[in-house]
C-alpha atoms as a PDB file:
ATOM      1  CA  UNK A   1     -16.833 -27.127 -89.667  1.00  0.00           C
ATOM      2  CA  UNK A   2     -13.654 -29.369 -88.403  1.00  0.00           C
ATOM      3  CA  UNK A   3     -11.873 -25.881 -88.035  1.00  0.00           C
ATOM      4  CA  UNK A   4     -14.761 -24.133 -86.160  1.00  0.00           C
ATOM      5  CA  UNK A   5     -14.318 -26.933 -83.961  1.00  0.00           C
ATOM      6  CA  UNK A   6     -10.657 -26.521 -83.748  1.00  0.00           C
ATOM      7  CA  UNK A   7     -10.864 -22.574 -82.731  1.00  0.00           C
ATOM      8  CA  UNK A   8     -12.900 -23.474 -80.446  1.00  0.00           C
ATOM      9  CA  UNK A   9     -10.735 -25.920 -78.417  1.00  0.00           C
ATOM     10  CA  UNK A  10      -7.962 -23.631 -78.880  1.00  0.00           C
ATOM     11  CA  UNK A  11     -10.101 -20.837 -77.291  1.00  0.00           C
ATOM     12  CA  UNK A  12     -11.451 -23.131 -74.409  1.00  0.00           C
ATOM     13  CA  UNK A  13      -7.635 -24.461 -74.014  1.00  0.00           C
ATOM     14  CA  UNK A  14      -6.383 -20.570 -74.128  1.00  0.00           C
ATOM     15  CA  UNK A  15      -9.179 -19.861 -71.318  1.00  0.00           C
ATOM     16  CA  UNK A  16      -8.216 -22.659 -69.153  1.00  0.00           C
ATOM     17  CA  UNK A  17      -4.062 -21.497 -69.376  1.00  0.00           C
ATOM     18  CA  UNK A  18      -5.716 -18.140 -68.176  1.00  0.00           C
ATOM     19  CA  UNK A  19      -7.269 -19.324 -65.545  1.00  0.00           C
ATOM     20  CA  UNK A  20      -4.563 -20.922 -64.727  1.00  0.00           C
ATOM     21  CA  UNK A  21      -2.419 -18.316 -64.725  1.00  0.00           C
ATOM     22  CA  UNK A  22      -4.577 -15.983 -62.893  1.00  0.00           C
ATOM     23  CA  UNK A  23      -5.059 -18.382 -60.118  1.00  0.00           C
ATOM     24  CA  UNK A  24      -0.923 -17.961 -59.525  1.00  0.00           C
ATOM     25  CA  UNK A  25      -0.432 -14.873 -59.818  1.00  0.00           C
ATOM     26  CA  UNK A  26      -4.099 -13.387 -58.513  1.00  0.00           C
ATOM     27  CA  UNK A  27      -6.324 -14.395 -56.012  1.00  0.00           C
ATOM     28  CA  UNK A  28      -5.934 -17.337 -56.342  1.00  0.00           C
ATOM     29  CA  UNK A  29      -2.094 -16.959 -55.120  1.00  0.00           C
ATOM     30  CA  UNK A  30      -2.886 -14.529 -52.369  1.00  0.00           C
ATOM     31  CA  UNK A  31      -5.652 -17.259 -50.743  1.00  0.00           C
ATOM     32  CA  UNK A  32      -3.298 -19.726 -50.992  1.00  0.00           C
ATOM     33  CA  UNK A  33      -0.252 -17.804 -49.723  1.00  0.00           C
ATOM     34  CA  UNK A  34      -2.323 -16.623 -46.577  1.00  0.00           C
ATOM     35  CA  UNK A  35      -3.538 -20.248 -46.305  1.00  0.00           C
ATOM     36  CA  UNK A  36      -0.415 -21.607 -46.351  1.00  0.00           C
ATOM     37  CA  UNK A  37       0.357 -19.761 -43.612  1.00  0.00           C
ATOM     38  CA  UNK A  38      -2.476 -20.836 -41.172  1.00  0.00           C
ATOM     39  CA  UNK A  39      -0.908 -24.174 -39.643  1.00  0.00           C
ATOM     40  CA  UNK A  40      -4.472 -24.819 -37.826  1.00  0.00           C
ATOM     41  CA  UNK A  41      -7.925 -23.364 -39.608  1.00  0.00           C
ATOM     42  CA  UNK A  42     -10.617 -25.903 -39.230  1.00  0.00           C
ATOM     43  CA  UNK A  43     -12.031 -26.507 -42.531  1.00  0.00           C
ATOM     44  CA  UNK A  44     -15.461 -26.565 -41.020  1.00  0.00           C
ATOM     45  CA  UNK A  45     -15.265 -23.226 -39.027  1.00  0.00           C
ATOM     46  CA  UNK A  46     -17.731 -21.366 -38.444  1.00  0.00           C
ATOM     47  CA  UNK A  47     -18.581 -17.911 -40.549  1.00  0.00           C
ATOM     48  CA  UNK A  48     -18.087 -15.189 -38.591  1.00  0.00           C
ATOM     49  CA  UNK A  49     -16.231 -17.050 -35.565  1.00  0.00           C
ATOM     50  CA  UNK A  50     -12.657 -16.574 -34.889  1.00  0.00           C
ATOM     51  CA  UNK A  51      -9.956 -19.035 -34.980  1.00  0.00           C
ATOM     52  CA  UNK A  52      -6.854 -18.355 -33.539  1.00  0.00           C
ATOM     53  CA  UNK A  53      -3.640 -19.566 -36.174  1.00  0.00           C
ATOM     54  CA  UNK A  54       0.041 -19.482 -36.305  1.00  0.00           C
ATOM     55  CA  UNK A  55       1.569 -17.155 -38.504  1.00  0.00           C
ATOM     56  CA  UNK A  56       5.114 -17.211 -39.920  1.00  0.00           C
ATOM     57  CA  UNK A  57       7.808 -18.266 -37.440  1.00  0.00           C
ATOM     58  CA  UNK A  58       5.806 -17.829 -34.200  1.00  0.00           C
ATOM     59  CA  UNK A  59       3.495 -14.780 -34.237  1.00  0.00           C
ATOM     60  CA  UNK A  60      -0.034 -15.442 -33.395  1.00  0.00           C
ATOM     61  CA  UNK A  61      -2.808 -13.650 -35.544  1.00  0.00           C
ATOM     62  CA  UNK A  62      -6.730 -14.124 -35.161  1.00  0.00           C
ATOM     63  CA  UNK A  63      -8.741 -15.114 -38.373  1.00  0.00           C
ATOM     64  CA  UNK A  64     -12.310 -15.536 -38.915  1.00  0.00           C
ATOM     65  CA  UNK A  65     -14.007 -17.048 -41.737  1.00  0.00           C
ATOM     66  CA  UNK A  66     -16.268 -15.344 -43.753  1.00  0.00           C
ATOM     67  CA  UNK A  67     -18.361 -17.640 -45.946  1.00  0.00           C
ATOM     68  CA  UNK A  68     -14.911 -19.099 -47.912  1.00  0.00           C
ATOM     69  CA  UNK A  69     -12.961 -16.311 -47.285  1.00  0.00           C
ATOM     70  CA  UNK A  70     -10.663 -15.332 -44.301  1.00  0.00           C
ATOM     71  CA  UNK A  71     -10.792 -11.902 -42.822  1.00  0.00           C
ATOM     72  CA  UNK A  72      -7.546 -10.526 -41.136  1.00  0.00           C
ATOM     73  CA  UNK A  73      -8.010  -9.447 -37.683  1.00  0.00           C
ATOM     74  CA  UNK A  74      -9.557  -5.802 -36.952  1.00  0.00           C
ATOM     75  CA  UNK A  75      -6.430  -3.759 -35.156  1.00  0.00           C
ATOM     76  CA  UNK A  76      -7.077  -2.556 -31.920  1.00  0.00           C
ATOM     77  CA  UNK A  77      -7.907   0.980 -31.213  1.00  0.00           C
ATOM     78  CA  UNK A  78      -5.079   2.726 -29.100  1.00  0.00           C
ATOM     79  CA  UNK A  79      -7.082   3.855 -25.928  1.00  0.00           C
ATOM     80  CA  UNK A  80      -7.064   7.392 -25.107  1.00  0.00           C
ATOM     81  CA  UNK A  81      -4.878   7.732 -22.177  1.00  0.00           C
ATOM     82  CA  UNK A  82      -6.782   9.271 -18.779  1.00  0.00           C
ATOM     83  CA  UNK A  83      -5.196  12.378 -17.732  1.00  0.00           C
ATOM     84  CA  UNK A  84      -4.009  12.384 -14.210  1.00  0.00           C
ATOM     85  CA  UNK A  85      -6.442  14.261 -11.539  1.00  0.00           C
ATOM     86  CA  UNK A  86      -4.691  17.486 -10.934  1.00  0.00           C
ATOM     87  CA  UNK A  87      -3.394  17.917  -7.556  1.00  0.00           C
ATOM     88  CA  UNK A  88      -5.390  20.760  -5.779  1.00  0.00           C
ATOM     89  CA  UNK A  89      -3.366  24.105  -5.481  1.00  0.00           C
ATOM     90  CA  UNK A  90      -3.048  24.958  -1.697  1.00  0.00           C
ATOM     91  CA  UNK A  91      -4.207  28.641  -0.439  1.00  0.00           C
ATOM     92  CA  UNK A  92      -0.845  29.850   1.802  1.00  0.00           C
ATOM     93  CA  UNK A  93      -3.404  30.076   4.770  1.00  0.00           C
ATOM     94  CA  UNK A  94      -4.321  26.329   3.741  1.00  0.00           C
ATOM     95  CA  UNK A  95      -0.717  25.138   3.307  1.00  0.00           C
ATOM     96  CA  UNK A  96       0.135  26.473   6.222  1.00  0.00           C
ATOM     97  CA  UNK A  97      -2.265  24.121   7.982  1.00  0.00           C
ATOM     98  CA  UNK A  98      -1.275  21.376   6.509  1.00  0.00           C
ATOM     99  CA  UNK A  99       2.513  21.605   7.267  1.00  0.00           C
ATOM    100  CA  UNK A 100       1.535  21.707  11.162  1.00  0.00           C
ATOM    101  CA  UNK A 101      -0.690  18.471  10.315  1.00  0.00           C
ATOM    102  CA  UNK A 102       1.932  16.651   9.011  1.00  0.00           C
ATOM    103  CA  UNK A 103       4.544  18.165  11.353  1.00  0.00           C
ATOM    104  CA  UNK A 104       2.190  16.817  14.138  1.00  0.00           C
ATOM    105  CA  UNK A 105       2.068  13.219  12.894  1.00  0.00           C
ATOM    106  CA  UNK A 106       5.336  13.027  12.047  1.00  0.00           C
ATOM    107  CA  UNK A 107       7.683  10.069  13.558  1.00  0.00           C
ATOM    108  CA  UNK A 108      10.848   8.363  13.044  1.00  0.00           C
ATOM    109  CA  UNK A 109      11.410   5.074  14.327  1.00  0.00           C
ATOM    110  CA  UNK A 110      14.251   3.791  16.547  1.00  0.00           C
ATOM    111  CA  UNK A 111      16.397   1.117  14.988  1.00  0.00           C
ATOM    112  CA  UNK A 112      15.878  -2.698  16.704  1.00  0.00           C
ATOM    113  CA  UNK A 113      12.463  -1.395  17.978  1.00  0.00           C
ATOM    114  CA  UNK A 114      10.554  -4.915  18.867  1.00  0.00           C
ATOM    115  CA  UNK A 115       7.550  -5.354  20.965  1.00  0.00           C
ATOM    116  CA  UNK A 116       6.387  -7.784  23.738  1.00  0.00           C
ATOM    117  CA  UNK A 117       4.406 -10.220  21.809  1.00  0.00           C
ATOM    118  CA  UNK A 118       2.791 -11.684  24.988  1.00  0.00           C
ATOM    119  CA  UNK A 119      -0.292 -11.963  26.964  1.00  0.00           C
ATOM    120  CA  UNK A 120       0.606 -11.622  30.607  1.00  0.00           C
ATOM    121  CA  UNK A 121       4.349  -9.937  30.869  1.00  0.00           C
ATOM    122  CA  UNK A 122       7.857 -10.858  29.629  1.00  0.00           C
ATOM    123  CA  UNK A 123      10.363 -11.045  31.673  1.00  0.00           C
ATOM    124  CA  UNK A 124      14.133  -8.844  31.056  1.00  0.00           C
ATOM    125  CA  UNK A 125      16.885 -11.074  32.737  1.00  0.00           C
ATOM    126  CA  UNK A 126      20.580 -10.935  33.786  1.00  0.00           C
ATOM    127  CA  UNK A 127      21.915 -13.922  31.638  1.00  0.00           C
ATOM    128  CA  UNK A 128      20.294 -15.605  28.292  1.00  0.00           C
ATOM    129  CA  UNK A 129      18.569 -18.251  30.906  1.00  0.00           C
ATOM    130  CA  UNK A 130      15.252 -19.240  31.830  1.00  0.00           C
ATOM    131  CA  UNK A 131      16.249 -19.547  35.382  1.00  0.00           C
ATOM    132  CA  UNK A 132      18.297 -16.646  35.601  1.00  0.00           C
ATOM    133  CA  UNK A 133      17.351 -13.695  38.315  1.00  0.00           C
ATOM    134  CA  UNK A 134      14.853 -10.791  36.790  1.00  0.00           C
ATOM    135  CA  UNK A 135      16.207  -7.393  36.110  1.00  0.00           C
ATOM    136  CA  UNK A 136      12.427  -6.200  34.924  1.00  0.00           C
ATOM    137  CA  UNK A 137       9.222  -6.583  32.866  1.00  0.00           C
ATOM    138  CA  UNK A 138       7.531  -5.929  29.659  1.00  0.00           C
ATOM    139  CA  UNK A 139       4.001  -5.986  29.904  1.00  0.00           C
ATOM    140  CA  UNK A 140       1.925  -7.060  25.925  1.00  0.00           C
ATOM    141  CA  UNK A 141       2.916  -4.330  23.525  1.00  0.00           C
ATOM    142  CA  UNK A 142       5.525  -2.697  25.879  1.00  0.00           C
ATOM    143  CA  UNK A 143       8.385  -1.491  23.755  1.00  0.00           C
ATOM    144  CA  UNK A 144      12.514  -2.530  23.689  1.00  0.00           C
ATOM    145  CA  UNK A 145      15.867  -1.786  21.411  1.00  0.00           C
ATOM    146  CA  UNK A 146      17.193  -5.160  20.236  1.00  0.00           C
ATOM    147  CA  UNK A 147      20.991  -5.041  20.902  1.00  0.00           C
ATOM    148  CA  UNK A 148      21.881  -8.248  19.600  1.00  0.00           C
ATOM    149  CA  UNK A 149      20.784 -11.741  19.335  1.00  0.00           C
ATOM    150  CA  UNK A 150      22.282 -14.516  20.932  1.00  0.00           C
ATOM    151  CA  UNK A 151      20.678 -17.803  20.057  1.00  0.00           C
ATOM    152  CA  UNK A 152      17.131 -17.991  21.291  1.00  0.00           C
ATOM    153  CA  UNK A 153      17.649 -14.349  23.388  1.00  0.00           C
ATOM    154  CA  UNK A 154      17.682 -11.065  22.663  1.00  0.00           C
ATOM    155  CA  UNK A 155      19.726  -8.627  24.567  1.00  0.00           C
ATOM    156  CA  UNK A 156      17.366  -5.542  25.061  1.00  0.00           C
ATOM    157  CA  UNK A 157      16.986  -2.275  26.371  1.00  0.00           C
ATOM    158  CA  UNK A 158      13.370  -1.366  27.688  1.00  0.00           C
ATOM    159  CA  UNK A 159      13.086   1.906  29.418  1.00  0.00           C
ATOM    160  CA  UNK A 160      15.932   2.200  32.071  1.00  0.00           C
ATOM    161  CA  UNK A 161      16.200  -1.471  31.931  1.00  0.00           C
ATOM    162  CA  UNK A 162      18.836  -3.755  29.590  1.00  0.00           C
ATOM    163  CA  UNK A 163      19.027  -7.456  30.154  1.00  0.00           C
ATOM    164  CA  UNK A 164      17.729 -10.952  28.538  1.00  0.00           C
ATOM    165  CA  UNK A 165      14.592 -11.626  27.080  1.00  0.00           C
ATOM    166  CA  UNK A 166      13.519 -14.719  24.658  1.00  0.00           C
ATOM    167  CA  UNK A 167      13.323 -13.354  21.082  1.00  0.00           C
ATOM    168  CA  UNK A 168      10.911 -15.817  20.167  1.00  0.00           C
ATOM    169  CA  UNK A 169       8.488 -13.760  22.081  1.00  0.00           C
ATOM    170  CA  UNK A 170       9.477 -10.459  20.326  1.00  0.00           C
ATOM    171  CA  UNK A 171       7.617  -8.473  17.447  1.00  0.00           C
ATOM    172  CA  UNK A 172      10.492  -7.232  15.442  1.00  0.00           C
ATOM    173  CA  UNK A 173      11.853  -6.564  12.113  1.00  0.00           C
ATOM    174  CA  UNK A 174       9.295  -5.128   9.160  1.00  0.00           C
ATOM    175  CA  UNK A 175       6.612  -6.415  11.479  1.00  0.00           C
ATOM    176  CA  UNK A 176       7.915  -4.683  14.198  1.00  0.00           C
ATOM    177  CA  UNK A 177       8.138  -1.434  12.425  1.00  0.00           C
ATOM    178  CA  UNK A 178       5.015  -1.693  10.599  1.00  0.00           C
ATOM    179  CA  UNK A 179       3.288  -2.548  14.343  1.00  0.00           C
ATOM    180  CA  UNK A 180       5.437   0.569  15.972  1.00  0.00           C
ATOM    181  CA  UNK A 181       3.321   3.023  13.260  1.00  0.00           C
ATOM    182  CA  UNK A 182      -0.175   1.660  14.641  1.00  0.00           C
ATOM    183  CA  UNK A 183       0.860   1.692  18.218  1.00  0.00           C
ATOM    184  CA  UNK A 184       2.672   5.421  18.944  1.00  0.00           C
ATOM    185  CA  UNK A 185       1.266   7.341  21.707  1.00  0.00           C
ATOM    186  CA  UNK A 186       0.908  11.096  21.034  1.00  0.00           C
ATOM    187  CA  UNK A 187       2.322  13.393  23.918  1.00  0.00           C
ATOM    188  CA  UNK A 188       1.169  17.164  24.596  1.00  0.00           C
ATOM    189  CA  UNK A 189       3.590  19.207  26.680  1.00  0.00           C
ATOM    190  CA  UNK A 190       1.701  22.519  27.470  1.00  0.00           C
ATOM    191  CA  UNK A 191       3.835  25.344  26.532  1.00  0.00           C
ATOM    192  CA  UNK A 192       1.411  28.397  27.923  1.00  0.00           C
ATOM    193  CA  UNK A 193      -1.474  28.071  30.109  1.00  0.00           C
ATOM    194  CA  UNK A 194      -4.345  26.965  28.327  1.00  0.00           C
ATOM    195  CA  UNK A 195      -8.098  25.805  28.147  1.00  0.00           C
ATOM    196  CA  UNK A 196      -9.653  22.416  27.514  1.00  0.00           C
ATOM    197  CA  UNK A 197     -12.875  22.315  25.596  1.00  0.00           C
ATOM    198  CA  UNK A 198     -15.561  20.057  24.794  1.00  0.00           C
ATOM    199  CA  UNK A 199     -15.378  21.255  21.039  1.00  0.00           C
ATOM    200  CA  UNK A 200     -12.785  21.893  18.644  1.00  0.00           C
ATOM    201  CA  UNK A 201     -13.639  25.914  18.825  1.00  0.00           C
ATOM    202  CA  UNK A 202     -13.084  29.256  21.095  1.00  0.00           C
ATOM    203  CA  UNK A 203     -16.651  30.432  19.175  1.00  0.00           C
ATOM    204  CA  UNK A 204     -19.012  29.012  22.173  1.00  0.00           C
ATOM    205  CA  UNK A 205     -18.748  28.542  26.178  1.00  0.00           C
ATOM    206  CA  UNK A 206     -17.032  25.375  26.394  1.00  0.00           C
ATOM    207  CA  UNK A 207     -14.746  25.042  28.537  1.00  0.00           C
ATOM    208  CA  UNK A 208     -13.781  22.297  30.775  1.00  0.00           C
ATOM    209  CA  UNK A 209     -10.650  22.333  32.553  1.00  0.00           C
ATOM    210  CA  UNK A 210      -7.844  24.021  32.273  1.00  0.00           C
ATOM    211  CA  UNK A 211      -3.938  23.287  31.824  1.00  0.00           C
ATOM    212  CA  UNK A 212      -1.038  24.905  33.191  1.00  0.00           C
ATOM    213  CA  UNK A 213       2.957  25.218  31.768  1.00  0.00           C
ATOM    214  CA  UNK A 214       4.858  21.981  31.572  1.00  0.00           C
ATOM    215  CA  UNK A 215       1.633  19.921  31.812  1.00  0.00           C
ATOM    216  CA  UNK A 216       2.226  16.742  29.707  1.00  0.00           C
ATOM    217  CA  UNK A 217      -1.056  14.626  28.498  1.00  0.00           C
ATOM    218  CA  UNK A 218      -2.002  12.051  26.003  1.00  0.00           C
ATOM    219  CA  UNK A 219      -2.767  13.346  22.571  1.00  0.00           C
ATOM    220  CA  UNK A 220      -5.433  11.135  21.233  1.00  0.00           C
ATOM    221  CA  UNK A 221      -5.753  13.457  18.017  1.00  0.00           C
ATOM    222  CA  UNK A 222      -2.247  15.327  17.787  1.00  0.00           C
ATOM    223  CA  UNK A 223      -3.801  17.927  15.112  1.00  0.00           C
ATOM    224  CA  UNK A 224      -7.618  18.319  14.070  1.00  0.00           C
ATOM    225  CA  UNK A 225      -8.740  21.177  11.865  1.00  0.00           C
ATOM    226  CA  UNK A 226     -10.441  24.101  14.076  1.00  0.00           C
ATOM    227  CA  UNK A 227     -14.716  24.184  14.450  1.00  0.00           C
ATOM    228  CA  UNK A 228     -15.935  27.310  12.121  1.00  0.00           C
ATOM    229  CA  UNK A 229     -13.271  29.066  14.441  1.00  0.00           C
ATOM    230  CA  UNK A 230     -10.538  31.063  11.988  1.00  0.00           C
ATOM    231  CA  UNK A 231      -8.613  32.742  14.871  1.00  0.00           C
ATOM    232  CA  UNK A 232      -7.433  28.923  16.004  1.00  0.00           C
ATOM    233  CA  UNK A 233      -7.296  27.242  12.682  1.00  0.00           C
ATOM    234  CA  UNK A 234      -5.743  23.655  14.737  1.00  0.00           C
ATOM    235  CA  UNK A 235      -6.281  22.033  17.779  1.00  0.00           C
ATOM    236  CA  UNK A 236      -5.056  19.047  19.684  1.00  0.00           C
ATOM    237  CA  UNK A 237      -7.792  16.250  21.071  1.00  0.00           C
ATOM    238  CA  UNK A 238      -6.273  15.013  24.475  1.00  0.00           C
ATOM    239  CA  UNK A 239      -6.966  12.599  27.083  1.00  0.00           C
ATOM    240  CA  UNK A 240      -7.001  14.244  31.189  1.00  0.00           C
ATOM    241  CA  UNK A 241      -5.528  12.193  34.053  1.00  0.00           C
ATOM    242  CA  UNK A 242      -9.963  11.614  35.277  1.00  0.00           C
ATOM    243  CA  UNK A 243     -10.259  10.340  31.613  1.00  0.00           C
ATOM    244  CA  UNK A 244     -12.055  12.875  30.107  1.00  0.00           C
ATOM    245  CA  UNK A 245     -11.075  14.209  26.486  1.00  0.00           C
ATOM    246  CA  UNK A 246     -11.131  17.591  24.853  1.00  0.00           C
ATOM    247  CA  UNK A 247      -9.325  20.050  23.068  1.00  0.00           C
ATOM    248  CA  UNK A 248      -6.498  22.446  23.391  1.00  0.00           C
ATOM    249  CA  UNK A 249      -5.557  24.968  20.857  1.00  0.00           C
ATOM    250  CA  UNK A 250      -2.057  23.603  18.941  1.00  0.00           C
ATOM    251  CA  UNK A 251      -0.210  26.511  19.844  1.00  0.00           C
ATOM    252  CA  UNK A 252      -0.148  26.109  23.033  1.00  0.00           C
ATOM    253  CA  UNK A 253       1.513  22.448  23.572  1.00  0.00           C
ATOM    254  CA  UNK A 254       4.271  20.507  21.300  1.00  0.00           C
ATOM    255  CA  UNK A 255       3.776  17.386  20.445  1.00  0.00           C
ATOM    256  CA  UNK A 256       5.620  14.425  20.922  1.00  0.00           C
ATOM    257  CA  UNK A 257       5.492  10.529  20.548  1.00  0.00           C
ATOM    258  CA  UNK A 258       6.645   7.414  22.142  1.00  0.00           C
ATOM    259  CA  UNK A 259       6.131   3.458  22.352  1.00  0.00           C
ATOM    260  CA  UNK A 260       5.692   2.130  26.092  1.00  0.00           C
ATOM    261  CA  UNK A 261       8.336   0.099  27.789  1.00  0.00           C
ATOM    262  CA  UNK A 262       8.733  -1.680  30.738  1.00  0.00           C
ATOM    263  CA  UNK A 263       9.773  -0.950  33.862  1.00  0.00           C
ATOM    264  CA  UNK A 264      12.326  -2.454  36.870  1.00  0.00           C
ATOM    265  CA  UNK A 265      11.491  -5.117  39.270  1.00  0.00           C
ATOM    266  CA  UNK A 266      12.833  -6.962  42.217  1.00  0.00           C
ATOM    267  CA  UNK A 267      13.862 -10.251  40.823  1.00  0.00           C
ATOM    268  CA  UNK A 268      12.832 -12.045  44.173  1.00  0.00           C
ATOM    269  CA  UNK A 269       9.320 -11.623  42.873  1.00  0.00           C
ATOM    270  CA  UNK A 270       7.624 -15.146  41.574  1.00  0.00           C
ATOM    271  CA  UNK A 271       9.711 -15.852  38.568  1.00  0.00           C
ATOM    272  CA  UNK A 272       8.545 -16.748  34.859  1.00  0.00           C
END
């Protein structure tokens, strides 16, 4: 009986080492090894919640607890990239269309452009002084070429006149270009006599003035696409001397652009 008992220590003792030994090298080790890792996992969190820890020497992992055990995060699926939307293939008739569009619109702006930044005129003077006699006038938005600066003036050239003005009152710079491409004023200089219509097409009886060669008028819309009309694929939306608008077709004007600038005075006018 005494060595029954004995056995049966030894077994329970030879169970326990076991045990022991599993929980080191099983488990046991792993949930302590990825424990021991976790500086911060609340010992009350919540199952299924996740709690952000600090792994090794700085790299953050998310955790969640499942009942007593902690689940590695899920990885992230790579997202399918989005193909780029294809650029639509031009017909030759098409492309040729839009070459004379973007010919039409195109600009290049002067160097030192500024604009009068004002709302009643600026005056251009002979010497960086207030009281100095006028050479001319910008009126608001009226366009100059900044020669130089000299303290609180800029020397200018507006038009056919060059003087002083204060710079203070000056759009220039990045503003000044940025403001130049909102501001241009489209020119059309008729190149063969041609009609004005009241729509965009030579398809209906619509005609309401008439322009001769060497005309020049304001082009409000410097190229437009053509009405249903095929034989004049682009016209040109313009502005008459009576104020009346229309259209002319594009091949019979060239386009060209400008800012406006100011003009000459007599300086024994009411200075400002």
């Amino acid at each position: 009986m005494k060595r029954y008992i004995v056995v049966g220590e030894i077994v329970i003792i030879a169970v326990l080492i076991g045990l022991i030994l599993l929980d080191f090298t099983g488990v046991g080790r792993k949930n302590r090894k990825q424990l021991s890792k976790i500086d911060h996992l609340p010992p009350s969190a919540t199952p299924g919640v996740d709690v952000v820890s600090q792994i090794g020497d700085g790299d953050t992992v998310i955790y969640h607890k499942n009942g007593d055990e902690l689940v590695p995060p899920t990885p992230t699926p790579t997202p399918t990239p989005i193909p780029p939307t294809p650029t639509p293939t031009l017909t030759p008739e098409e492309q040729v269309i839009q070459d004379a569009i973007d010919k039409a619109y195109a600009i290049s702006i002067p160097g030192g452009i500024a604009f009068a930044n004002v709302t009643d005129y600026l005056s251009i003077r002979r010497e960086p002084d207030g009281n100095a006699g006028r050479l001319g006038l910008m009126n608001p938005g009226d366009s100059c070429i900044v020669e130089s600066i000299n303290g609180d003036w800029a020397y200018v050239k507006s038009g056919s006149v060059k003087g002083y003005c204060r710079a203070d009152l000056l759009i220039r710079g990045m503003e000044g270009e940025e403001y130049a491409k909102e501001h241009v004023v489209y020119h059309a200089t008729i190149t063969g006599n041609v009609n004005v219509r009241s729509e965009p097409t030579t398809q209906e009886d619509n005609i309401i003035a008439a322009l001769e060669i060497g005309k020049i008028v304001k082009a409000i819309t410097p190229a437009l696409r053509s009405k249903n009309d095929p034989t004049t694929p682009l016209f040109i939306q313009v502005e008459l001397e009576d104020g009346r608008t229309g259209y002319i077709a594009s091949n019979k004007a060239d386009i060209t652009f400008s800012w406006p600038v100011g003009h000459a005075i007599d300086d024994t006018k009411e200075q400002k």
